[in-house]
N, C-alpha and C. Protein backbone atom coordinates (compact mmCIF):
# COMPACT_ATOMS: atom_id res chain seq x y z
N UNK A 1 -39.76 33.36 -26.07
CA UNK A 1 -40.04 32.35 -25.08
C UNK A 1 -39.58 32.79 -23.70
N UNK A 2 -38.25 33.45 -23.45
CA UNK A 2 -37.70 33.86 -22.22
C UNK A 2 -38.79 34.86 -21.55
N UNK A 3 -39.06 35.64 -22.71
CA UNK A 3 -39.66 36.83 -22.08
C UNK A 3 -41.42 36.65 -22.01
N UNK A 4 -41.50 35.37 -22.34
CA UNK A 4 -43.40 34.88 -22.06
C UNK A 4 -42.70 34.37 -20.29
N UNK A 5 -41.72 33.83 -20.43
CA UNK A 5 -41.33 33.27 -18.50
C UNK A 5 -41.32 34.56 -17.83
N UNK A 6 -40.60 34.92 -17.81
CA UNK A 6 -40.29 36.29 -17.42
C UNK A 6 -41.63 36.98 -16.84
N UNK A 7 -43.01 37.32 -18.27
CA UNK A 7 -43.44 38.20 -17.82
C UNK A 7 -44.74 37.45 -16.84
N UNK A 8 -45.11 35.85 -16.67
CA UNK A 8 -45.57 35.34 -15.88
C UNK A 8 -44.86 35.01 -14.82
N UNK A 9 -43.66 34.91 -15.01
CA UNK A 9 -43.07 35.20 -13.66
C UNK A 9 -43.53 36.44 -12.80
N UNK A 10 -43.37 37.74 -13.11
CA UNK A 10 -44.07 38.65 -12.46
C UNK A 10 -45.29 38.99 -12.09
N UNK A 11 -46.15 38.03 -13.03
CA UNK A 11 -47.44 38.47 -13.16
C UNK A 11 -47.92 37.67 -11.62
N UNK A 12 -47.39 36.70 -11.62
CA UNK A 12 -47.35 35.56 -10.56
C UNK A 12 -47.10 36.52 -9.49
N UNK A 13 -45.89 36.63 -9.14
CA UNK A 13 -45.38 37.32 -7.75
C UNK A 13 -46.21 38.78 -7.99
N UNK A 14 -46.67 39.68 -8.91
CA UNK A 14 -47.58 40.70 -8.41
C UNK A 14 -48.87 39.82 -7.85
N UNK A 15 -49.63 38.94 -8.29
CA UNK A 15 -50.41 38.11 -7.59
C UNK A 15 -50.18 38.02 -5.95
N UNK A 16 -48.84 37.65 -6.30
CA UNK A 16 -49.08 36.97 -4.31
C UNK A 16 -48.73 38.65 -3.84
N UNK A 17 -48.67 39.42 -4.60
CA UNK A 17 -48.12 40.62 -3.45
C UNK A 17 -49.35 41.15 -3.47
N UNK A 18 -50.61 40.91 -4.01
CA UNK A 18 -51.94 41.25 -3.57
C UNK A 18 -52.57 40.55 -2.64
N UNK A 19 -51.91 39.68 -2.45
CA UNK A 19 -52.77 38.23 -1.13
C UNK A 19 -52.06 38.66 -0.29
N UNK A 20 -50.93 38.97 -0.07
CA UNK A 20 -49.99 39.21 1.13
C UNK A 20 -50.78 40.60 1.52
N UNK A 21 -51.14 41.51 0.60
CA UNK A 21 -51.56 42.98 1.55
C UNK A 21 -52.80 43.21 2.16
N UNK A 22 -53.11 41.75 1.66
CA UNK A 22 -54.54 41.86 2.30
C UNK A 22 -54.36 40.85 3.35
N UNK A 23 -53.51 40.18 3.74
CA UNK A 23 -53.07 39.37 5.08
C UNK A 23 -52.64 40.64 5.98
N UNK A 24 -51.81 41.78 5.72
CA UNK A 24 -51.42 42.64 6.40
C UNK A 24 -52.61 43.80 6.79
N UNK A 25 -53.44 43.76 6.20
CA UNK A 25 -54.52 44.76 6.43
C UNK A 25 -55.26 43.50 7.72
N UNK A 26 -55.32 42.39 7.14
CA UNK A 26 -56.49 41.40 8.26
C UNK A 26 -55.56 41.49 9.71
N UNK A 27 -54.20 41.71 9.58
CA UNK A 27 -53.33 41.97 10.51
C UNK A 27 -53.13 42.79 11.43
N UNK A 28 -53.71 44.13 10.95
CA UNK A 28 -53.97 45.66 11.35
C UNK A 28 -54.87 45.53 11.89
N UNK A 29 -55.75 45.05 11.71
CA UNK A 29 -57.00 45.14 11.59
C UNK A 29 -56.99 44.16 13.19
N UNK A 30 -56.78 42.99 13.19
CA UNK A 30 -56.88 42.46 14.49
C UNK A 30 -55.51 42.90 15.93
N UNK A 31 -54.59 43.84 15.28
CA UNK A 31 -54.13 44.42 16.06
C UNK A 31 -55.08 45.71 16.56
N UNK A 32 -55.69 46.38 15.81
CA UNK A 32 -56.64 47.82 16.21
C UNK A 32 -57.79 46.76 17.38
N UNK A 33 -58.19 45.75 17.02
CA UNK A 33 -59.31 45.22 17.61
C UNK A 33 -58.31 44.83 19.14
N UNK A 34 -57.56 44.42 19.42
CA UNK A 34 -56.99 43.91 20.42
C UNK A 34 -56.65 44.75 21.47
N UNK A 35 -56.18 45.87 20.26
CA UNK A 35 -55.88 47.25 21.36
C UNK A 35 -57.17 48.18 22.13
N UNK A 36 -57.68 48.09 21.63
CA UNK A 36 -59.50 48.11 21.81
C UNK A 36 -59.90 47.26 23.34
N UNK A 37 -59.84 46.12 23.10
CA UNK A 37 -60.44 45.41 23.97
C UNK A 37 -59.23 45.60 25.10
N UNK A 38 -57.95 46.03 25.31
CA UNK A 38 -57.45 46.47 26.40
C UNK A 38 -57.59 47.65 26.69
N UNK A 39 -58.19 48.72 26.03
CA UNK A 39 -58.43 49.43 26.53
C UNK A 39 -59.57 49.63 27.23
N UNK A 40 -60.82 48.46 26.78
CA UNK A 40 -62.31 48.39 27.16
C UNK A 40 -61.82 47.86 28.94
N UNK A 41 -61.45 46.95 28.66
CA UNK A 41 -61.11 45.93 30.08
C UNK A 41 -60.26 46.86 31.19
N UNK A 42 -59.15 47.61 30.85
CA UNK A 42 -58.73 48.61 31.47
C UNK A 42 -59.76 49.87 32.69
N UNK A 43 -60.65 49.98 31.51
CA UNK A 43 -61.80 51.00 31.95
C UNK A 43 -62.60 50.34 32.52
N UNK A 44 -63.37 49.59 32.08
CA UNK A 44 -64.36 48.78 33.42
C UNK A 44 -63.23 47.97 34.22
N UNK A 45 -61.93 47.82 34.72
CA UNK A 45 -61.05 47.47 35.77
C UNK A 45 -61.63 48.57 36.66
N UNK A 46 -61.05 49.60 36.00
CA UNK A 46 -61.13 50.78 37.38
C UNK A 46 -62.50 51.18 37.04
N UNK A 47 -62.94 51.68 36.73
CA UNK A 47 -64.82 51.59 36.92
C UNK A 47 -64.94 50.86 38.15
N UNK A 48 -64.80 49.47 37.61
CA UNK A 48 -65.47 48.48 38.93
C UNK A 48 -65.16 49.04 40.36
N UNK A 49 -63.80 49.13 39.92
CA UNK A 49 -63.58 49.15 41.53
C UNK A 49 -63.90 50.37 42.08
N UNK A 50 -64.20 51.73 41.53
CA UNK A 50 -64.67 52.85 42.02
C UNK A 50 -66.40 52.68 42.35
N UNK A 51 -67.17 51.58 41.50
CA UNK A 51 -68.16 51.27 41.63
C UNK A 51 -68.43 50.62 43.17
N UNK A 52 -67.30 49.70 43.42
CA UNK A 52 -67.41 48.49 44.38
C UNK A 52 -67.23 49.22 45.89
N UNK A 53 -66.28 50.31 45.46
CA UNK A 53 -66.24 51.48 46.72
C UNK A 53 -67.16 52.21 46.90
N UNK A 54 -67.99 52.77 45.96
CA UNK A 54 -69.28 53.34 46.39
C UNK A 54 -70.22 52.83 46.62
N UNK A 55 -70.64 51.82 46.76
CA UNK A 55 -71.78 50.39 46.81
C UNK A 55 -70.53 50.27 48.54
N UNK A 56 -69.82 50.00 48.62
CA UNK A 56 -69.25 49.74 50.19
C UNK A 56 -69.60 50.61 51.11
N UNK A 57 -69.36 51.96 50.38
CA UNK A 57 -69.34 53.05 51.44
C UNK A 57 -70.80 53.21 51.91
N UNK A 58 -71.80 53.51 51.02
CA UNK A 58 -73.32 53.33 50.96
C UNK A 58 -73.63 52.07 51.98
N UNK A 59 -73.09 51.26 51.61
CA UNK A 59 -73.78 49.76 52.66
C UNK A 59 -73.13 50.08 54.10
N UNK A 60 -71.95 50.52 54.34
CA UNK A 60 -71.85 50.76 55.61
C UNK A 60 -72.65 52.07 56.33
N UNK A 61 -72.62 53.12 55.27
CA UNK A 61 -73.55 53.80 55.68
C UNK A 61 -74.95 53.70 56.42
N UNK A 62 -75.73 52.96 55.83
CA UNK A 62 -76.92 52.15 56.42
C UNK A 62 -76.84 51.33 57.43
């Protein structure tokens, strides 16, 4: 009887330690995406503004 508790006891907690690694992967996963989109926004930052200077220089030109 102890050891029918016992071994659903574990069977249980290996359960949640499969739900938990897949919370940590969905975790990774929206950290890689986040780091991403600062790096996107970073690059069209300065883009733009090298854009906004050559579109200036051109219009005064004319």
């Amino acid at each position: 009887m102890l050891v029918n508790f016992i071994r659903t006891a574990v069977a249980h907690k290996a359960a949640q330690f499969n739900v938990d690694k897949r919370a940590v992967t969905a975790i990774e996963y929206a950290l890689i995406a986040a780091l991403i989109a600062v790096v996107i926004i970073a690059a069209v930052t300065s883009l733009g503004k090298g854009v906004s200077n050559t579109f200036n220089s051109v219009a005064s030109e004319l």
